[in-house]
PDB file of N, CA and C in Angstrom:
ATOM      1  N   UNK A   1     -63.710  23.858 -13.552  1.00  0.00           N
ATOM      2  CA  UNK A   1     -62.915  24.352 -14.656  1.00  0.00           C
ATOM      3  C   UNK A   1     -63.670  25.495 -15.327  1.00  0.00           C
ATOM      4  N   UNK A   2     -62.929  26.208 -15.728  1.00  0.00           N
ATOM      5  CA  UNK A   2     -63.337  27.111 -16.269  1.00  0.00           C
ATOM      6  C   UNK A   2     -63.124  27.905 -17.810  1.00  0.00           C
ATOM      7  N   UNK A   3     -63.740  27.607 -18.485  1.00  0.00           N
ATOM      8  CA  UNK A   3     -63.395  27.664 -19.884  1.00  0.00           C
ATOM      9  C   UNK A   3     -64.120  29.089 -20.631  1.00  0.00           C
ATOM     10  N   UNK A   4     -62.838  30.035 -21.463  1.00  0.00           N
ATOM     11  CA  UNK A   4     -62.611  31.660 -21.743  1.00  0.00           C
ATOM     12  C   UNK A   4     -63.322  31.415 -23.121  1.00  0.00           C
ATOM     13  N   UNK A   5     -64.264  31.724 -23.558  1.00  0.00           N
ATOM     14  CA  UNK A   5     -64.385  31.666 -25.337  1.00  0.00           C
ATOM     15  C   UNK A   5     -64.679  33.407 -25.104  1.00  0.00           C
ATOM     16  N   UNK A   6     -63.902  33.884 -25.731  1.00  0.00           N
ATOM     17  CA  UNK A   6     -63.473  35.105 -27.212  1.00  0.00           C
ATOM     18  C   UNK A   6     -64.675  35.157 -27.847  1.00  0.00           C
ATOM     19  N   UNK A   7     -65.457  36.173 -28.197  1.00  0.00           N
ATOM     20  CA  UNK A   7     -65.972  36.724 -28.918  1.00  0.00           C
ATOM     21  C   UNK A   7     -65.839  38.001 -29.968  1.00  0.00           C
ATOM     22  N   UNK A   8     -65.036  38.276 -30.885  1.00  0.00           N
ATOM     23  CA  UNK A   8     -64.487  39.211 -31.315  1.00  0.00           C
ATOM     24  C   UNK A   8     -66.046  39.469 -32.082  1.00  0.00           C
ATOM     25  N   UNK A   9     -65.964  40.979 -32.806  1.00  0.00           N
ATOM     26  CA  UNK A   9     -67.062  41.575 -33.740  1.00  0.00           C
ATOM     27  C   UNK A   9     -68.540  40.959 -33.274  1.00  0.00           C
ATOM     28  N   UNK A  10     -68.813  41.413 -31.908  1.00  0.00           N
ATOM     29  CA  UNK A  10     -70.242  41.116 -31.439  1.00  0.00           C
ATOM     30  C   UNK A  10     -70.715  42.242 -31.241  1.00  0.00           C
ATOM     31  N   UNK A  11     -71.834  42.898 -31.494  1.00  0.00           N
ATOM     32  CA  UNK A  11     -73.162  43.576 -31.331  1.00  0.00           C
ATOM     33  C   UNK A  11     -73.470  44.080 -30.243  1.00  0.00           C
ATOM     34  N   UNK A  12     -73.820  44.907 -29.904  1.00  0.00           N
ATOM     35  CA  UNK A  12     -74.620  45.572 -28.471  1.00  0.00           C
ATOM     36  C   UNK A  12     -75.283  44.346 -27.813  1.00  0.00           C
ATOM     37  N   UNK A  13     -75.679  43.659 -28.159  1.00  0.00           N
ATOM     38  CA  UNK A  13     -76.751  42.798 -27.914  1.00  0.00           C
ATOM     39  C   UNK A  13     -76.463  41.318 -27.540  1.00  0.00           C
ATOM     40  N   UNK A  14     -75.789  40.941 -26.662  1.00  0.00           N
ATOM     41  CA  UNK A  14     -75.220  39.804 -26.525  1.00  0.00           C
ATOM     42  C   UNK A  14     -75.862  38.575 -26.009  1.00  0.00           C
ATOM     43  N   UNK A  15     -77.233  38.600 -25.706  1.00  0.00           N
ATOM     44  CA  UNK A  15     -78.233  38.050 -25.002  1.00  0.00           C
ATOM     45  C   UNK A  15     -78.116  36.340 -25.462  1.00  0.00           C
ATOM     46  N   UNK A  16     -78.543  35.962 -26.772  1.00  0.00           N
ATOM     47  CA  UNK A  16     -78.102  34.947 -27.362  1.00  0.00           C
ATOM     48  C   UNK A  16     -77.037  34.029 -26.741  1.00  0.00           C
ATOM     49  N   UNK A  17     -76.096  34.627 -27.234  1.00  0.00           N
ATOM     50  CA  UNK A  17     -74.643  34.013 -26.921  1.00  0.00           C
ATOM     51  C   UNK A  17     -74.076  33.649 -25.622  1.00  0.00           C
ATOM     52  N   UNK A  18     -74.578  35.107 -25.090  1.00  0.00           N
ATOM     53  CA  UNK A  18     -74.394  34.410 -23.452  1.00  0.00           C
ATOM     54  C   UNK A  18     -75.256  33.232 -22.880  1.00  0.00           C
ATOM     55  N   UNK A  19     -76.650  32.994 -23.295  1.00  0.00           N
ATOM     56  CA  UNK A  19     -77.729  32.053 -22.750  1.00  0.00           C
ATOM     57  C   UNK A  19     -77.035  31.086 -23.590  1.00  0.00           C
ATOM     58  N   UNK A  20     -76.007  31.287 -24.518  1.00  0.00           N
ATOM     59  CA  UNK A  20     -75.747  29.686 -24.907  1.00  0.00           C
ATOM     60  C   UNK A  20     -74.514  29.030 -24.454  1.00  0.00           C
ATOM     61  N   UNK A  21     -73.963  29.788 -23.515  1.00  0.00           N
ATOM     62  CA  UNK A  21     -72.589  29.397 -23.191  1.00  0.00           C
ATOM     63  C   UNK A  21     -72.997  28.324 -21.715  1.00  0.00           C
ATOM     64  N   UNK A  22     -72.566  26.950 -21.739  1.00  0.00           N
ATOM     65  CA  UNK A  22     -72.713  26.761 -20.584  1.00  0.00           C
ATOM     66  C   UNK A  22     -72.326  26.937 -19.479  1.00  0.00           C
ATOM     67  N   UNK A  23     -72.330  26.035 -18.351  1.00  0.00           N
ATOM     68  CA  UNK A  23     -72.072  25.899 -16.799  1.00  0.00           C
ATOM     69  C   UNK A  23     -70.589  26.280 -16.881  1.00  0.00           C
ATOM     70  N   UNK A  24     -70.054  27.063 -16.543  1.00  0.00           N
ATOM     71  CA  UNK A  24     -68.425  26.900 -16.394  1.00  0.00           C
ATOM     72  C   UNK A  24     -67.682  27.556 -17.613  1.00  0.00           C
ATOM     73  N   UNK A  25     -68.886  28.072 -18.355  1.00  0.00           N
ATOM     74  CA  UNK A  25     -68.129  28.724 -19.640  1.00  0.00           C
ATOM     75  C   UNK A  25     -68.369  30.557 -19.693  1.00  0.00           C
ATOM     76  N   UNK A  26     -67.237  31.201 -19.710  1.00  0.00           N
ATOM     77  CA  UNK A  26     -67.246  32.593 -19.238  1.00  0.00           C
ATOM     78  C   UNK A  26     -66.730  33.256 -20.867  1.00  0.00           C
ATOM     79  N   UNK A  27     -67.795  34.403 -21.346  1.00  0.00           N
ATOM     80  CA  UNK A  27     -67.561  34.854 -22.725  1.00  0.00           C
ATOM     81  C   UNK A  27     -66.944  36.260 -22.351  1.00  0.00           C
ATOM     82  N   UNK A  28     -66.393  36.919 -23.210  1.00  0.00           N
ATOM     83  CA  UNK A  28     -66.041  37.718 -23.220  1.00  0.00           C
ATOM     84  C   UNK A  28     -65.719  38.336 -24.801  1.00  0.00           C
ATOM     85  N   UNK A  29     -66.892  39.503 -24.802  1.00  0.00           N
ATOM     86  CA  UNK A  29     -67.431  39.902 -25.791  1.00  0.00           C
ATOM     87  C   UNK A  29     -66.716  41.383 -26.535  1.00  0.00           C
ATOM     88  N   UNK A  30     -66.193  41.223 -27.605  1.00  0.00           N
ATOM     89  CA  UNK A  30     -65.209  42.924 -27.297  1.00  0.00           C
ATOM     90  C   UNK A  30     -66.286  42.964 -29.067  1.00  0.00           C
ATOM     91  N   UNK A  31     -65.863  44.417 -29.483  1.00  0.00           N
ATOM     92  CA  UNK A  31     -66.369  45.238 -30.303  1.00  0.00           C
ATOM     93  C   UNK A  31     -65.799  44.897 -31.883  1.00  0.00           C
ATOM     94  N   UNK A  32     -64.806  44.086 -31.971  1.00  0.00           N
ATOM     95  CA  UNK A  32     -63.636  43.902 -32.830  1.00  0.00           C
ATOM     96  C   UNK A  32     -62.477  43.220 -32.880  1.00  0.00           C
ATOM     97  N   UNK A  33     -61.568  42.252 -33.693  1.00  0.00           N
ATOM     98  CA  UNK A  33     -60.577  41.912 -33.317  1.00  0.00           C
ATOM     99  C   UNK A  33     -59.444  43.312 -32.481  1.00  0.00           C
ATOM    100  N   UNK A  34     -59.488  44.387 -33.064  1.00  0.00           N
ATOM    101  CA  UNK A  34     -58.629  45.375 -32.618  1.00  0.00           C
ATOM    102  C   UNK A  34     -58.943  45.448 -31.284  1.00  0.00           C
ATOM    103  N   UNK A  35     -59.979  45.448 -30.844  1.00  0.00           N
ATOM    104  CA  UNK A  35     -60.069  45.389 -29.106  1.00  0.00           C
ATOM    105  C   UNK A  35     -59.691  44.677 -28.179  1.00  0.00           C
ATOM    106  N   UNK A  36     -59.016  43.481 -28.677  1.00  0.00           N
ATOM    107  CA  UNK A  36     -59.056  42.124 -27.761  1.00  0.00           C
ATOM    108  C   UNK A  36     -57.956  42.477 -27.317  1.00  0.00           C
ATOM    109  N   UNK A  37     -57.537  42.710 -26.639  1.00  0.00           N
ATOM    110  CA  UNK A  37     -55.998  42.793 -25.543  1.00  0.00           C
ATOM    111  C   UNK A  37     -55.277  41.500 -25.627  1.00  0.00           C
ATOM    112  N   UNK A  38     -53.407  41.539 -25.603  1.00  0.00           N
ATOM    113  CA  UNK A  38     -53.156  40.833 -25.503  1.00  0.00           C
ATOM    114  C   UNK A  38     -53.397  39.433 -24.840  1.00  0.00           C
ATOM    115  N   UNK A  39     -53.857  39.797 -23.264  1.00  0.00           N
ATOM    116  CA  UNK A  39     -54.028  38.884 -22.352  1.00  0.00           C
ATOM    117  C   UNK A  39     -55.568  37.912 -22.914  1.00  0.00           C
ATOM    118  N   UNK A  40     -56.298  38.699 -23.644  1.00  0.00           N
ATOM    119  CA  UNK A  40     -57.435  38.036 -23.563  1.00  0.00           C
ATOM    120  C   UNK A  40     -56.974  36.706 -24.832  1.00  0.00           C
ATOM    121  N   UNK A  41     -56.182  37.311 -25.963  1.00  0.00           N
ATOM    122  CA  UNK A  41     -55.692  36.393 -26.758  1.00  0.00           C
ATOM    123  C   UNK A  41     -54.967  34.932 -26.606  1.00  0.00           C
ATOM    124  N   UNK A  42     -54.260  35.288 -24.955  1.00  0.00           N
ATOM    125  CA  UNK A  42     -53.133  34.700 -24.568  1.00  0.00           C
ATOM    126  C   UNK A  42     -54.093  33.587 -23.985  1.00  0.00           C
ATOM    127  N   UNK A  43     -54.833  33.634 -22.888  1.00  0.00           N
ATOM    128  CA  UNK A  43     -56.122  33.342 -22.308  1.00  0.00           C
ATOM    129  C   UNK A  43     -57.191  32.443 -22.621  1.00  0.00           C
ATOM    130  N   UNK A  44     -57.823  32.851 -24.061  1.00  0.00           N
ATOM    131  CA  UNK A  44     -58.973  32.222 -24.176  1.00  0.00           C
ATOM    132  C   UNK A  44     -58.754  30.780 -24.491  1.00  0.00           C
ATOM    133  N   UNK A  45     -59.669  29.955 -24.367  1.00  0.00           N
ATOM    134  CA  UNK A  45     -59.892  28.635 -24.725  1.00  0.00           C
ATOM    135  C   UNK A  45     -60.285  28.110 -26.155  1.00  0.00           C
ATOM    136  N   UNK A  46     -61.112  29.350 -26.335  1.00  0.00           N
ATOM    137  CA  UNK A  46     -62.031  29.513 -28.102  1.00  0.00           C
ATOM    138  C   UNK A  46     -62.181  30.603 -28.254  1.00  0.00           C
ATOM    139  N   UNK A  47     -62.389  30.879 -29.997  1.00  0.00           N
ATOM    140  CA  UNK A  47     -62.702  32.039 -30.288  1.00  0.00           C
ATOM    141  C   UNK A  47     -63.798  31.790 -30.829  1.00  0.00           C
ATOM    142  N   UNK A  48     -65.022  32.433 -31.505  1.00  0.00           N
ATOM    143  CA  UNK A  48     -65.949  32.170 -31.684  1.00  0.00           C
ATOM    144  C   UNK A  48     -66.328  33.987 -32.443  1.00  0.00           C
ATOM    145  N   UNK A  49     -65.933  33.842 -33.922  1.00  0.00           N
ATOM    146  CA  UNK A  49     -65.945  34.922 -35.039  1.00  0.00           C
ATOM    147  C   UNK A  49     -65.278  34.583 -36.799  1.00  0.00           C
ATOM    148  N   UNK A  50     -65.057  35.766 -37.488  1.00  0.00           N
ATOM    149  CA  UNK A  50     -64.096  35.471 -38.628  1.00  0.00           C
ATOM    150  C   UNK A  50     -63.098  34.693 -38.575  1.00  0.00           C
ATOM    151  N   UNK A  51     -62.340  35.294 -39.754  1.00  0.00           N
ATOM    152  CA  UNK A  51     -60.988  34.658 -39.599  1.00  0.00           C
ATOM    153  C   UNK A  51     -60.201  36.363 -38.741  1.00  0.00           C
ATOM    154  N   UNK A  52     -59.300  34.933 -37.793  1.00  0.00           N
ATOM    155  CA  UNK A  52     -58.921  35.371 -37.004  1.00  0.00           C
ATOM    156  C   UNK A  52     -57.213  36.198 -37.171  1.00  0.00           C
ATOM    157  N   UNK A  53     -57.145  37.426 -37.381  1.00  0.00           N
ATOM    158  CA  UNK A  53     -55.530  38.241 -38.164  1.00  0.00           C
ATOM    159  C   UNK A  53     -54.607  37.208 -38.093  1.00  0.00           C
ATOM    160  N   UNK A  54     -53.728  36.888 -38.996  1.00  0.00           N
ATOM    161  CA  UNK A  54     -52.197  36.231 -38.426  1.00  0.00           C
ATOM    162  C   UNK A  54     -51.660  36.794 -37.904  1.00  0.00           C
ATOM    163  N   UNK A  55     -51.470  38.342 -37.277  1.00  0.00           N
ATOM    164  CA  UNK A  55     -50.799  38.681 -36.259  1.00  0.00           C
ATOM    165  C   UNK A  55     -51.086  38.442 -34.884  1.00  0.00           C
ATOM    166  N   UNK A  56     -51.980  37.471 -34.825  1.00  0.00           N
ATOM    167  CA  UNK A  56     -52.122  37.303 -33.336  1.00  0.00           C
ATOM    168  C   UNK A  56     -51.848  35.682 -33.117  1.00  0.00           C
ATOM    169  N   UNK A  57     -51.748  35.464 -34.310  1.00  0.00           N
ATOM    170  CA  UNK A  57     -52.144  33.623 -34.139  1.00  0.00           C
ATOM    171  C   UNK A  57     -50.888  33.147 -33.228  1.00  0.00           C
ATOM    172  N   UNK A  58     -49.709  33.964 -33.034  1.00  0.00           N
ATOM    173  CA  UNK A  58     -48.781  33.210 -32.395  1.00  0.00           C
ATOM    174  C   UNK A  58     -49.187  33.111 -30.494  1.00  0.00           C
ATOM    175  N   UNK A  59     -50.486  34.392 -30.658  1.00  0.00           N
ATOM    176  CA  UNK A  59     -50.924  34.615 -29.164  1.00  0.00           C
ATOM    177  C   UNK A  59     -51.438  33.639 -28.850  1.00  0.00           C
ATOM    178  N   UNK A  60     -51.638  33.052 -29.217  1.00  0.00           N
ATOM    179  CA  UNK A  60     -53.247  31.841 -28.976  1.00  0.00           C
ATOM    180  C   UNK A  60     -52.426  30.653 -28.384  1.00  0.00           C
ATOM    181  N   UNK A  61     -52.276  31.094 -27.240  1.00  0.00           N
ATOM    182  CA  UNK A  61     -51.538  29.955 -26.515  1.00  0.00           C
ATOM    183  C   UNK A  61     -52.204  29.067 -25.860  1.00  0.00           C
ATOM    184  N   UNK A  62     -53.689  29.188 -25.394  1.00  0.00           N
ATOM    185  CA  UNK A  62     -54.610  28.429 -24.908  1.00  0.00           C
ATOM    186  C   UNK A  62     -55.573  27.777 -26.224  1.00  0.00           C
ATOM    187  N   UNK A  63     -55.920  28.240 -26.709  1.00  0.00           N
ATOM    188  CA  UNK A  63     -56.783  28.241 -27.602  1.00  0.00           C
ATOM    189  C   UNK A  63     -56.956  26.771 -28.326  1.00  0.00           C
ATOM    190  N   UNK A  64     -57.969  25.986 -28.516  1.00  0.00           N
ATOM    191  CA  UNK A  64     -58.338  24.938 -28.709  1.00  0.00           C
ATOM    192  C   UNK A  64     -59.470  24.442 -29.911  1.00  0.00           C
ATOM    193  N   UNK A  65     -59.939  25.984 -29.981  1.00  0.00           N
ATOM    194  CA  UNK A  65     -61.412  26.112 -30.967  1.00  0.00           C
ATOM    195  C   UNK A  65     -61.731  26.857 -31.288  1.00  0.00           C
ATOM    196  N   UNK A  66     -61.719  26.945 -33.278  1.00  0.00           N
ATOM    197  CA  UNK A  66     -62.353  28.417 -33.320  1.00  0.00           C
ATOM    198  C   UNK A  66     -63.571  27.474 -34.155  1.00  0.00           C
ATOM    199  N   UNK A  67     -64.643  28.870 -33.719  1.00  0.00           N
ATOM    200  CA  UNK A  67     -66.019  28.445 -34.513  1.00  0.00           C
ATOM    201  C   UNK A  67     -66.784  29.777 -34.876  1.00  0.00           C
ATOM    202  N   UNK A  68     -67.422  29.576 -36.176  1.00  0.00           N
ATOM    203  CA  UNK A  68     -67.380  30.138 -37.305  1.00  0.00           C
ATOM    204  C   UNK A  68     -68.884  30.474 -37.253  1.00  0.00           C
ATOM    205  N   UNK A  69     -69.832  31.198 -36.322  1.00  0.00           N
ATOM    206  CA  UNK A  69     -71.037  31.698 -36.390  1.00  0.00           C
ATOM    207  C   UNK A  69     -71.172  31.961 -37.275  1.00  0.00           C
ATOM    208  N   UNK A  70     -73.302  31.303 -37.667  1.00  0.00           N
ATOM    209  CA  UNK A  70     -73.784  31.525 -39.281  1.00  0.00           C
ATOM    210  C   UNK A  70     -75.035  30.917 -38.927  1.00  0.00           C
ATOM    211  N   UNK A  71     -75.915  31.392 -39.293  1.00  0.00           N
ATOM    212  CA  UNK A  71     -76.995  30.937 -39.582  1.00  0.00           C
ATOM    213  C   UNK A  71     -77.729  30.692 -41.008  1.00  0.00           C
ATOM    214  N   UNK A  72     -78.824  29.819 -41.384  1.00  0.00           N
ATOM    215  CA  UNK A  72     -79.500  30.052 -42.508  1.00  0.00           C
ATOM    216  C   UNK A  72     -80.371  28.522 -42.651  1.00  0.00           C
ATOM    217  N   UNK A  73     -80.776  28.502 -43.832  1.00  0.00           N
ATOM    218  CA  UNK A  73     -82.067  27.096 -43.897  1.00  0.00           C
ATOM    219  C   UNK A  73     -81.499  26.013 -44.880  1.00  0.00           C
TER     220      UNK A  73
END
């Protein structure tokens, strides 16, 4: 199986995120919500950013999980 997590508003630098995705889990990293193409909306399994526009929320036909990156102590 193969499971899509969305990465909207990620960084040049994706090193992190990818070493944390496991066995069977494929990211796909765009620049912005405005970048994400329909299909990738339609597609993913999770998103993994902000809050996510209400103009897309009706896309999220797969979608199962959003999670809310943050760090701190």
């Amino acid at each position: 199986m193969t499971i899509r997590v969305l990465f909207p508003r990620t960084g040049r630098d994706n090193q992190i995120e990818s070493e944390a995705l496991g066995e069977g889990v494929t990211g796909e990293f765009c620049r912005g919500f405005d970048t994400v193409t329909e299909e990738q909306w339609r597609n993913c399994d999770g998103v993994v950013g902000g809050s996510v526009p209400p103009e897309v929320m009706d896309m999220l036909d797969n979608c199962r999980i959003f999670v809310k990156p943050g760090g701190g102590v």
